[in-house]
PDB file of N, CA and C in Angstrom:
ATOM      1  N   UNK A   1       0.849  -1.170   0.000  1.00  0.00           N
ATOM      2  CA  UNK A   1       0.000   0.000   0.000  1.00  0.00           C
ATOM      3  C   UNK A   1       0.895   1.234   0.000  1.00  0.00           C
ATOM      4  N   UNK A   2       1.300   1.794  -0.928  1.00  0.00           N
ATOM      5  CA  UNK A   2       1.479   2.927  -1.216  1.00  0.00           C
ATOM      6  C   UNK A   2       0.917   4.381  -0.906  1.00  0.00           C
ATOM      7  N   UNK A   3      -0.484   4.156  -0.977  1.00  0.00           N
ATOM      8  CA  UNK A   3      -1.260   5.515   0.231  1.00  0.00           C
ATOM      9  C   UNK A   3      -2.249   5.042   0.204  1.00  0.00           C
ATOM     10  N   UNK A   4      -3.072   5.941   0.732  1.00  0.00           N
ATOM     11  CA  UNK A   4      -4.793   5.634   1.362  1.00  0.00           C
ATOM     12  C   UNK A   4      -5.669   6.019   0.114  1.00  0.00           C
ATOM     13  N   UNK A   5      -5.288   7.535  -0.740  1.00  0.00           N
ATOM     14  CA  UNK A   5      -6.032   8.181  -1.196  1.00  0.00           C
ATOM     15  C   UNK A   5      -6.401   7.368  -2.181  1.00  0.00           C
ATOM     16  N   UNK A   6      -7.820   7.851  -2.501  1.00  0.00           N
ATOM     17  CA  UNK A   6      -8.404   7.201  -3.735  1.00  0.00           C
ATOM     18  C   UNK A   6      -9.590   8.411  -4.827  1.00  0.00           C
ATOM     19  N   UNK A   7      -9.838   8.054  -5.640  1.00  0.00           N
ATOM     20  CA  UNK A   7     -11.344   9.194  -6.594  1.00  0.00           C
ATOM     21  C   UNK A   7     -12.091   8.747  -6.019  1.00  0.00           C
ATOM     22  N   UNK A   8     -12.399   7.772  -5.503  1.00  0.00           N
ATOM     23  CA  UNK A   8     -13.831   6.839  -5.091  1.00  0.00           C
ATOM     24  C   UNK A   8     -13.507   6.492  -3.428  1.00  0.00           C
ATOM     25  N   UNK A   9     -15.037   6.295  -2.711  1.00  0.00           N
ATOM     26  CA  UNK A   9     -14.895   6.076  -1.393  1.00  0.00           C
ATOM     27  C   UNK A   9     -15.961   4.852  -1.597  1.00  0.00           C
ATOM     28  N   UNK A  10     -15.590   3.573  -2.123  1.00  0.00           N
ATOM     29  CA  UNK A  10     -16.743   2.732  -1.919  1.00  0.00           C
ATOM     30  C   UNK A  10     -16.819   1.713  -0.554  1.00  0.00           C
ATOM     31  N   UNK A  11     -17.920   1.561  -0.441  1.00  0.00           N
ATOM     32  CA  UNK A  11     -18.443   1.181   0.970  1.00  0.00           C
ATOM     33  C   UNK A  11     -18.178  -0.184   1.283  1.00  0.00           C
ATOM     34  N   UNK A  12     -17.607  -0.790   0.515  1.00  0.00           N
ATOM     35  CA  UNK A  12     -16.939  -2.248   1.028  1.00  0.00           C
ATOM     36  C   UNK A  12     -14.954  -1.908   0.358  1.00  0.00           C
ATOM     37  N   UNK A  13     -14.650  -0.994   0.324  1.00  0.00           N
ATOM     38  CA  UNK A  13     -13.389  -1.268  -0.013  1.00  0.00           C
ATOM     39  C   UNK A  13     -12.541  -1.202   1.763  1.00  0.00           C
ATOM     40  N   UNK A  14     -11.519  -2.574   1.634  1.00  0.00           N
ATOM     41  CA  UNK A  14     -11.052  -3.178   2.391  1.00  0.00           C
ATOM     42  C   UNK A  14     -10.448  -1.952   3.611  1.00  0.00           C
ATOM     43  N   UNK A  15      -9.354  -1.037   2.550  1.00  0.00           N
ATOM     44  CA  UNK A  15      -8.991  -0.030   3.505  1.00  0.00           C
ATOM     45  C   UNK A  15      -9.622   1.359   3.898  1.00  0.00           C
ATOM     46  N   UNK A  16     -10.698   1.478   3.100  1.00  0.00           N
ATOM     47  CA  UNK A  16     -11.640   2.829   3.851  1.00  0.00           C
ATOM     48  C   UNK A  16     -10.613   3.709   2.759  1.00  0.00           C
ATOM     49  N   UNK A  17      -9.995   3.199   1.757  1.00  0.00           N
ATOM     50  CA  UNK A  17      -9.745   4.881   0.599  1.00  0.00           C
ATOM     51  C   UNK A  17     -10.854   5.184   0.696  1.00  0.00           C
ATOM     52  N   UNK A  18     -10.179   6.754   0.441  1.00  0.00           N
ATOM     53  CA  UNK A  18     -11.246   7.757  -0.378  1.00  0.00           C
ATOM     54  C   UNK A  18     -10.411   9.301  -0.641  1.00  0.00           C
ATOM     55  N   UNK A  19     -10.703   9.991  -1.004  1.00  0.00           N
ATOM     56  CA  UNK A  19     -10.406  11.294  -1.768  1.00  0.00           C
ATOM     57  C   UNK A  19     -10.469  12.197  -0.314  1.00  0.00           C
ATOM     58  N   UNK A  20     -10.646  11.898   0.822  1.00  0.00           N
ATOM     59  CA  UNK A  20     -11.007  12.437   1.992  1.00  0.00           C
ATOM     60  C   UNK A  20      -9.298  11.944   2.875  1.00  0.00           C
ATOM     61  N   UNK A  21      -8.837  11.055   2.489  1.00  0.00           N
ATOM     62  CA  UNK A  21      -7.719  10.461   3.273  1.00  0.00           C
ATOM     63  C   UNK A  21      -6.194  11.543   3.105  1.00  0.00           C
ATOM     64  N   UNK A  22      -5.645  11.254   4.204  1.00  0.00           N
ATOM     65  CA  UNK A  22      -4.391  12.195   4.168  1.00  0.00           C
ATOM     66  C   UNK A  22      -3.332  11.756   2.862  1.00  0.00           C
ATOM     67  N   UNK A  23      -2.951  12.453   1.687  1.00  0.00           N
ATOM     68  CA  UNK A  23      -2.087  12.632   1.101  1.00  0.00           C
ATOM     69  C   UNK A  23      -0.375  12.061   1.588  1.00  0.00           C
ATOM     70  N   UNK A  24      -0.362  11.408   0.621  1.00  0.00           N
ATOM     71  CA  UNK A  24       1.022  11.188   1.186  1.00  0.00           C
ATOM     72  C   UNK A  24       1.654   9.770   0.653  1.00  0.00           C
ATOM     73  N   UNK A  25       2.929   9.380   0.187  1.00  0.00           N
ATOM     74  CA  UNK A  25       3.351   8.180   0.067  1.00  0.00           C
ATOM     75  C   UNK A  25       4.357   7.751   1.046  1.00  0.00           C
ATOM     76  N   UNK A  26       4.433   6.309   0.577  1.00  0.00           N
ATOM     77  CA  UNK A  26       5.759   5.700   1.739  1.00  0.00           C
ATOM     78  C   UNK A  26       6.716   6.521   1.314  1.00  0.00           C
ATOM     79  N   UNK A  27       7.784   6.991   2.168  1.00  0.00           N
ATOM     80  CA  UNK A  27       8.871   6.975   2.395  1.00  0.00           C
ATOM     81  C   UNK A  27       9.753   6.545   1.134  1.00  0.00           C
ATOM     82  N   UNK A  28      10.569   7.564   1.199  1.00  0.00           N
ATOM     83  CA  UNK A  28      11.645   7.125  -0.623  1.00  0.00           C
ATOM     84  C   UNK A  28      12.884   5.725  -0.058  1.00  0.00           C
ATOM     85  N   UNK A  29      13.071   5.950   1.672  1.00  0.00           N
ATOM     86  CA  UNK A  29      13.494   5.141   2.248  1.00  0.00           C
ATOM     87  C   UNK A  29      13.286   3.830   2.733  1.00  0.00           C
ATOM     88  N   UNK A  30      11.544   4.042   2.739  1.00  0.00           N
ATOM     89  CA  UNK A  30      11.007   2.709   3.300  1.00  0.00           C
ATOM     90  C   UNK A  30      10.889   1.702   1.387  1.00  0.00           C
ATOM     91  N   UNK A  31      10.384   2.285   0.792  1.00  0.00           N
ATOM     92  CA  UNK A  31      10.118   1.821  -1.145  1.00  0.00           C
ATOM     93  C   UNK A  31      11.448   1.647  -0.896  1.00  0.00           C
ATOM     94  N   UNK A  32      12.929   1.960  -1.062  1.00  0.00           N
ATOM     95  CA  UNK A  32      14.030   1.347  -1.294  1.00  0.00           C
ATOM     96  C   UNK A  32      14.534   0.207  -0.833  1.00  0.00           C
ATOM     97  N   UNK A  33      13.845   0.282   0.716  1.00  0.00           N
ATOM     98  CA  UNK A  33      14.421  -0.880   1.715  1.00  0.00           C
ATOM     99  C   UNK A  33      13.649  -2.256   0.648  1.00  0.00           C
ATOM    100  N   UNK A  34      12.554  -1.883   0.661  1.00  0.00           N
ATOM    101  CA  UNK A  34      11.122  -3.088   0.588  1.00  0.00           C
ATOM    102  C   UNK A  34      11.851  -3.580  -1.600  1.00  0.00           C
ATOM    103  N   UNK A  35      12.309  -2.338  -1.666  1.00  0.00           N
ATOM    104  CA  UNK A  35      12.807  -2.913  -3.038  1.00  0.00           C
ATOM    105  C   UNK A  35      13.488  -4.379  -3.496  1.00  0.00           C
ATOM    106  N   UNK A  36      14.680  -3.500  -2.372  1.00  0.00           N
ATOM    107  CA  UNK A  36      15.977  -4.070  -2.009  1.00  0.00           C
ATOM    108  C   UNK A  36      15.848  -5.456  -1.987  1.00  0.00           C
ATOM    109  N   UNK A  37      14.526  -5.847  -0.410  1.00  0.00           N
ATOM    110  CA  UNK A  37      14.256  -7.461  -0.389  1.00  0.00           C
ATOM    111  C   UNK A  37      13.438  -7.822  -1.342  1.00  0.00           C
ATOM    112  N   UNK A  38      12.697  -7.006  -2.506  1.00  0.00           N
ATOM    113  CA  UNK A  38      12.449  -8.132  -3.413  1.00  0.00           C
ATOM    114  C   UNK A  38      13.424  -9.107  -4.160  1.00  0.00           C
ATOM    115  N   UNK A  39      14.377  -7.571  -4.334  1.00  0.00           N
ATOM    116  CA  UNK A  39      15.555  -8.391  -5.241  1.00  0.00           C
ATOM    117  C   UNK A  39      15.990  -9.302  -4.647  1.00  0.00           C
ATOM    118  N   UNK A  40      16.491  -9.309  -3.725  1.00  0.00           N
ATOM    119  CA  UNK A  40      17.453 -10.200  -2.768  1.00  0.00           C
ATOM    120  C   UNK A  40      16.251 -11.738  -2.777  1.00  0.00           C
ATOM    121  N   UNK A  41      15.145 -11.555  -2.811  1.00  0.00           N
ATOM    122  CA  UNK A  41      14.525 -12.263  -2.542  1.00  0.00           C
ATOM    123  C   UNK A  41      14.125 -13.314  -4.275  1.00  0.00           C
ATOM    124  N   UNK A  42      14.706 -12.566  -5.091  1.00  0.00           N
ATOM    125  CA  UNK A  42      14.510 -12.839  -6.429  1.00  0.00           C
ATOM    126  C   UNK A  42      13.221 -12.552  -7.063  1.00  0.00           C
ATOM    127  N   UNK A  43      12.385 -11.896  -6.271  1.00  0.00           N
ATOM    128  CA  UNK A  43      11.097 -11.209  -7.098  1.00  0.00           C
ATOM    129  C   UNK A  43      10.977 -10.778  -8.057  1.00  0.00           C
ATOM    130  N   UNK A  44      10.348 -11.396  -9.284  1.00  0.00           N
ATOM    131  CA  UNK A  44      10.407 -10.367 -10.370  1.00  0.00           C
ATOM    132  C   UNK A  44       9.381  -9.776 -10.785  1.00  0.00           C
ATOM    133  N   UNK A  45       8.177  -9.534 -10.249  1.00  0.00           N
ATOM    134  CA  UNK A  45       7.304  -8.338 -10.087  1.00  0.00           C
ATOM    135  C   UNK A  45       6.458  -8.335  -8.870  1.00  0.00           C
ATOM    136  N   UNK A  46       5.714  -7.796  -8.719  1.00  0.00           N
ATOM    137  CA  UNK A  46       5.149  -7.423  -7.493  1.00  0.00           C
ATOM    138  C   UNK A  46       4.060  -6.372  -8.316  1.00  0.00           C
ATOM    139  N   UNK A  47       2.727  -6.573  -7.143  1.00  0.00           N
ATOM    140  CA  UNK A  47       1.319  -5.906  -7.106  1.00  0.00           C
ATOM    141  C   UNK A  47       1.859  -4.382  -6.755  1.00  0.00           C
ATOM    142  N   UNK A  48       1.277  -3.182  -7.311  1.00  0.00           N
ATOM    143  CA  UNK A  48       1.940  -2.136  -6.466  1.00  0.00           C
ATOM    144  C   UNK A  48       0.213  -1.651  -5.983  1.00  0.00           C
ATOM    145  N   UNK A  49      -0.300  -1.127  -4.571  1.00  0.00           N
ATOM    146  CA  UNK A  49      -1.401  -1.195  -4.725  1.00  0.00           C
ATOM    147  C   UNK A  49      -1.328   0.375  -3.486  1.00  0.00           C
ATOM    148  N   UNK A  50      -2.643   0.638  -3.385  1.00  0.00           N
ATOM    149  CA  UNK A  50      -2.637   1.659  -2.646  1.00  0.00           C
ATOM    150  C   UNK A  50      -4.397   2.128  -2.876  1.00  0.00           C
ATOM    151  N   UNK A  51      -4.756   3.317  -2.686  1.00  0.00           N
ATOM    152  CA  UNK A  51      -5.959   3.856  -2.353  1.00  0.00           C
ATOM    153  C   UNK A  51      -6.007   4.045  -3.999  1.00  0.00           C
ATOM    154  N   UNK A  52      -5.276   4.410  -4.080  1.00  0.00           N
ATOM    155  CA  UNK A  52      -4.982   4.984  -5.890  1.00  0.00           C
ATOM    156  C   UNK A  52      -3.138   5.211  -6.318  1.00  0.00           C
ATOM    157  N   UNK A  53      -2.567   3.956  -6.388  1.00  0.00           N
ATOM    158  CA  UNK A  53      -1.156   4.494  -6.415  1.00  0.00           C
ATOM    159  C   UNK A  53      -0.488   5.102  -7.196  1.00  0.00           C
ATOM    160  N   UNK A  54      -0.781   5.660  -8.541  1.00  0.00           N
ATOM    161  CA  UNK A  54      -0.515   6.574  -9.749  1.00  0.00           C
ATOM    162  C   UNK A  54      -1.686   7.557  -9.635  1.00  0.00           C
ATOM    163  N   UNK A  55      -2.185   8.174  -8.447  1.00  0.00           N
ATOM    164  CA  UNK A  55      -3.090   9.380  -8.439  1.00  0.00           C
ATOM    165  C   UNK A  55      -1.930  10.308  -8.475  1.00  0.00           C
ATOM    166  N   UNK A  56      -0.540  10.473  -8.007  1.00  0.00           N
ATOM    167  CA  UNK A  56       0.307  11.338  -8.511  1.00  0.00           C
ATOM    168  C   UNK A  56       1.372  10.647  -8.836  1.00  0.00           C
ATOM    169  N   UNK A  57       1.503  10.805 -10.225  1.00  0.00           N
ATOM    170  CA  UNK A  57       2.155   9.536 -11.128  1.00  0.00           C
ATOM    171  C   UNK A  57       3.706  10.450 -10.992  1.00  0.00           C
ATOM    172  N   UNK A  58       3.784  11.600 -11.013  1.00  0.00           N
ATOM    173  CA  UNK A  58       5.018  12.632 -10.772  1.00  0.00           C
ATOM    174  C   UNK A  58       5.797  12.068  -9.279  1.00  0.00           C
ATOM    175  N   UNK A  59       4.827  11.757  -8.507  1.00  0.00           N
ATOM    176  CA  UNK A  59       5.129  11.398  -7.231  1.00  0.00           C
ATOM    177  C   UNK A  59       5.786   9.777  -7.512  1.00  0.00           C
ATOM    178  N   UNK A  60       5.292   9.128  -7.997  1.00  0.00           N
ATOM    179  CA  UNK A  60       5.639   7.773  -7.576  1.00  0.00           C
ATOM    180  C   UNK A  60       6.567   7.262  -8.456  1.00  0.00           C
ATOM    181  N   UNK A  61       6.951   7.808  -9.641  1.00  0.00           N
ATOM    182  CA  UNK A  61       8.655   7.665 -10.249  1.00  0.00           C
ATOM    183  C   UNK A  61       9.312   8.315  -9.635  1.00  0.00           C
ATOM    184  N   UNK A  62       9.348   9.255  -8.514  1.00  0.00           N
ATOM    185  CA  UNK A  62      10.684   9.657  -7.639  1.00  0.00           C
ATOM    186  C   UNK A  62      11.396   7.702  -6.904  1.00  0.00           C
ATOM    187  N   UNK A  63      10.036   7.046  -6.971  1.00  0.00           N
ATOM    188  CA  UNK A  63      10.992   5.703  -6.136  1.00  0.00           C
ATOM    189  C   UNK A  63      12.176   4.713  -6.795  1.00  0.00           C
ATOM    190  N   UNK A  64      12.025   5.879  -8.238  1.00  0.00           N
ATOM    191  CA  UNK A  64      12.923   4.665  -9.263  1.00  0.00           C
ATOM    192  C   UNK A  64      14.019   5.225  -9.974  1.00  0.00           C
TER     193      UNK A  64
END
């Protein structure tokens, strides 16, 4: 989970997104750590998920 925020607040979604939630992503430190053990771990892709995780798409290529 990448953040809370979402366009939509629907009434069964698991984490309560919505467009009402505080702004904000993980950490450029915590995304590096969590990187790090995919590799190490030999992951070669991974779910990226969040309230809306490309609601600021400017924001979320700073992790790469």
């Amino acid at each position: 989970m990448v953040n809370y925020r979402c366009t939509a607040a629907c009434r069964h979604c698991l984490y309560a997104c919505s467009p009402t939630r505080r702004a904000g992503y993980l950490s450029r430190e915590v995304m590096r750590e969590i990187c790090r053990l995919l590799r190490k771990g030999g992951i070669g892709s991974v779910h990226i998920g969040g309230g809306e995780p490309f609601l600021d798409f400017e924001e979320s290529l700073k992790y790469y």
